[in-house]
Protein backbone atom coordinates (compact mmCIF):
# COMPACT_ATOMS: atom_id res chain seq x y z
CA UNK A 1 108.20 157.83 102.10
CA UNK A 2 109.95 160.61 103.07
CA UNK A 3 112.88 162.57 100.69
CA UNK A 4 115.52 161.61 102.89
CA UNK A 5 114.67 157.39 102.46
CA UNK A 6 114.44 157.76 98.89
CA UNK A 7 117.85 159.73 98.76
CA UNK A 8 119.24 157.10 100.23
CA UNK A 9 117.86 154.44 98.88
CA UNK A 10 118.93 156.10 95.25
CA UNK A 11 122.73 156.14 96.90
CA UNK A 12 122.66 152.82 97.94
CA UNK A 13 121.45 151.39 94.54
CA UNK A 14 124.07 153.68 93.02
CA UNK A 15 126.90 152.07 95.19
CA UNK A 16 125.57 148.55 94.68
CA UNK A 17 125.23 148.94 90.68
CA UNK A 18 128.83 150.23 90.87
CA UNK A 19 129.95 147.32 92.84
CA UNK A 20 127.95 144.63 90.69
CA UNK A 21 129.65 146.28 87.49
CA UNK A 22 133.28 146.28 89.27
CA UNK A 23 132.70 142.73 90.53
CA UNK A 24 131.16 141.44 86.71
CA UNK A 25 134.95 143.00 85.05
CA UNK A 26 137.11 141.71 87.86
CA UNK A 27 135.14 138.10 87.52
CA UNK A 28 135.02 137.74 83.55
CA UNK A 29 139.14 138.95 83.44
CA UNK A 30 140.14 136.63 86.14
CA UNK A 31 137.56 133.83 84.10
CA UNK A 32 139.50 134.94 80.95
CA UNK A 33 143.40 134.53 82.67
CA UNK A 34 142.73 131.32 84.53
CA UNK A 35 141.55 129.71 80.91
CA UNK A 36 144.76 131.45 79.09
CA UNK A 37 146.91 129.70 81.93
CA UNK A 38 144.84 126.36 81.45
CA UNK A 39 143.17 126.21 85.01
CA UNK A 40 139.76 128.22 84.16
CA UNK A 41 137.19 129.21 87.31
CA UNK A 42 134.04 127.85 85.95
CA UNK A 43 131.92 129.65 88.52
CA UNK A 44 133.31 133.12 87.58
CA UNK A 45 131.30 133.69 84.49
CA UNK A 46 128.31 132.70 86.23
CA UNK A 47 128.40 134.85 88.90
CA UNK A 48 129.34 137.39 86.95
CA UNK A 49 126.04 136.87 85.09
CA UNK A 50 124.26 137.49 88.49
CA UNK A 51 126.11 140.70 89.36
CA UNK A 52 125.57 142.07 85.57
CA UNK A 53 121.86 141.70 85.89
CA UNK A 54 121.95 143.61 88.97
CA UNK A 55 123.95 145.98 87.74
CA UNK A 56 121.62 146.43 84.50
CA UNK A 57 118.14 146.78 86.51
CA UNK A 58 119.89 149.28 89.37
CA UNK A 59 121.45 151.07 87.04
CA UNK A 60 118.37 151.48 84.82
CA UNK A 61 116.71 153.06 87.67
CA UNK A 62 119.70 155.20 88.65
CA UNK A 63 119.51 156.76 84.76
CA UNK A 64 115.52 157.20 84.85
CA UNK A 65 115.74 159.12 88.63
CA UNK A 66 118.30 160.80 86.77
CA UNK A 67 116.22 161.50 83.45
CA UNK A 68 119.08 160.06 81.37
CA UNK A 69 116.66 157.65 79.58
CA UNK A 70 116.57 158.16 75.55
CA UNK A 71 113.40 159.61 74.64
CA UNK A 72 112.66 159.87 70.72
CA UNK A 73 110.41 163.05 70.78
CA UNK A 74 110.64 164.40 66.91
CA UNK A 75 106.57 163.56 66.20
CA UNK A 76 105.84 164.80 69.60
CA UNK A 77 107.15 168.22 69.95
CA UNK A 78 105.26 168.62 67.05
CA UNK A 79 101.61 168.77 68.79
CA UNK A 80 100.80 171.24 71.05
CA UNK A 81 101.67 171.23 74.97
CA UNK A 82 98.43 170.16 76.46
CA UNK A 83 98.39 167.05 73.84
CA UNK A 84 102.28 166.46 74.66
CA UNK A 85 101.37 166.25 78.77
CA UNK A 86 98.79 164.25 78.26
CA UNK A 87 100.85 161.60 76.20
CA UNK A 88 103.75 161.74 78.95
CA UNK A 89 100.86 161.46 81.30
CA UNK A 90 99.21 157.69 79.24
CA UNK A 91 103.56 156.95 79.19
CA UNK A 92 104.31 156.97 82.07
CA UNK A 93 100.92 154.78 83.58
CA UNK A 94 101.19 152.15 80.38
CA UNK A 95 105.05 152.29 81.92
CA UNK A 96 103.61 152.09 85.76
CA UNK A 97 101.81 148.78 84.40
CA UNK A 98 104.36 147.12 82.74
CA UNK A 99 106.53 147.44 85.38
CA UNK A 100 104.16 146.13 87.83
CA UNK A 101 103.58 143.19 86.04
CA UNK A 102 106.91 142.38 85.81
CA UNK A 103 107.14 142.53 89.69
CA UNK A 104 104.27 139.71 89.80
CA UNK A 105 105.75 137.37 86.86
CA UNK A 106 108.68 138.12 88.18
CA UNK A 107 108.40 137.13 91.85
CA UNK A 108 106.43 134.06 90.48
CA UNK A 109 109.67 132.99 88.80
CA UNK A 110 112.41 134.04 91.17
CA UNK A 111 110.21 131.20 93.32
CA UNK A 112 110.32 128.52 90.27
CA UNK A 113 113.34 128.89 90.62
CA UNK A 114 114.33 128.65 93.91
CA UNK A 115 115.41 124.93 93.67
CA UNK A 116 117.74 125.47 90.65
CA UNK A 117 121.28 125.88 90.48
CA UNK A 118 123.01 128.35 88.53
CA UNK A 119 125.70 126.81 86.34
CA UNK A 120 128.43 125.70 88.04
CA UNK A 121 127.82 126.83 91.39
CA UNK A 122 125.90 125.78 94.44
CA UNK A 123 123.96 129.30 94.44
CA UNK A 124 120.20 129.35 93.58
CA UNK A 125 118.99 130.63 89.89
CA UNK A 126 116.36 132.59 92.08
CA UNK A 127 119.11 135.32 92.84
CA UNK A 128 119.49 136.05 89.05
CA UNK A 129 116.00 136.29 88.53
CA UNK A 130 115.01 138.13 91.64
CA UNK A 131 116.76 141.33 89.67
CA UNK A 132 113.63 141.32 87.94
CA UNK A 133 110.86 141.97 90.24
CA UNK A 134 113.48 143.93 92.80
CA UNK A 135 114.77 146.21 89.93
CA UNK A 136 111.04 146.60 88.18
CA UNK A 137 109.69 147.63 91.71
CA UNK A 138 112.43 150.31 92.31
CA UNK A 139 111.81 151.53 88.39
CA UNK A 140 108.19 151.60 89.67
CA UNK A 141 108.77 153.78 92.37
CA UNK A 142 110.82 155.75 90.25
CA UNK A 143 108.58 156.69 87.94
CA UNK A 144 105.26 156.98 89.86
CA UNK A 145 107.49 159.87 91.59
CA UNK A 146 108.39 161.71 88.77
CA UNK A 147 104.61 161.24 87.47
CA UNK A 148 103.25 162.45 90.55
CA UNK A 149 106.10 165.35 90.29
CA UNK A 150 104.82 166.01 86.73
CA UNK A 151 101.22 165.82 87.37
CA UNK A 152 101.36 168.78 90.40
CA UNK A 153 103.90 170.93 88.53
CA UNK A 154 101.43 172.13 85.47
CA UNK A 155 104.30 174.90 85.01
CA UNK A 156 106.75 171.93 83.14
CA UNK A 157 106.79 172.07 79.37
CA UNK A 158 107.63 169.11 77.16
CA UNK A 159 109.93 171.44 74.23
CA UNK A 160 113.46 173.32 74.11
CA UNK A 161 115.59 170.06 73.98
CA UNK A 162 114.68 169.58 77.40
CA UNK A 163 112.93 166.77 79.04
CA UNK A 164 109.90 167.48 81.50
CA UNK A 165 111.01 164.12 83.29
């Protein structure tokens, strides 16, 4: 795909995460008053639910296309650069993996649950759990990028308090 789709692809989860989190606040303090004033919205909470997972998986991709992930590097600075690329290198495929097979399991579930309500509302389970395989696909992407960036540019260092990522 070309630069220009994945720029805005990035913008639009960025704009969507922002919404889910703004929607998830504005439903769990409107949840909260109706229930002080006796009258609570059942259904709030639970969507909320939906929009927080959403947020969660878009905005984990967001951070890792942004390198803002936490990386615990204090016993690997300590070996030498070729040894360091080549562990960032078995990362980020063992990380590839795992985040493909959470796009199979989690397609197979998002259609187990098709048929299932979610709480209180009329709106299928299958939209909570379709953040799963959605989110781990974009993650995917994500990071099979920044490998590939890593892999041609043999000129990044992993040292200096600075990630190669």
């Amino acid at each position: 795909m070309p630069t220009s789709v994945f720029h805005r692809l990035a913008r639009g989860e960025e704009i969507a995460a922002r919404a889910c989190l703004v929607g998830c606040a504005a439903l769990v303090f409107v949840a909260a008053v109706t229930r002080a004033f006796g009258s609570p919205v059942l259904w709030a909470i639970d969507v909320a639910m939906l929009l927080f997972i959403w947020c969660a998986f878009l905005g984990a991709d967001a951070a890792l296309r942004a390198h803002q992930h936490i990386i615990i590097d204090i016993v690997v600075r300590l070996l030498p650069q070729p040894m360091q690329r080549v562990l960032l290198i078995v990362h980020w495929i063992i990380m590839v993996a795992f985040l493909g097979t959470l796009v199979v399991l989690g397609t197979e579930l998002t259609l187990l649950n098709w048929q299932r309500p979610m709480g209180d509302t009329e709106i299928s389970y299958a939209f909570v759990t379709a953040a799963v395989p959605v989110g781990s696909l974009l993650l995917m992407i994500t990071a099979l990028r920044q490998l590939v960036g890593y892999i041609r540019n043999h000129g990044l260092r992993f040292g200096g308090g600075e990630s190669p990522l």
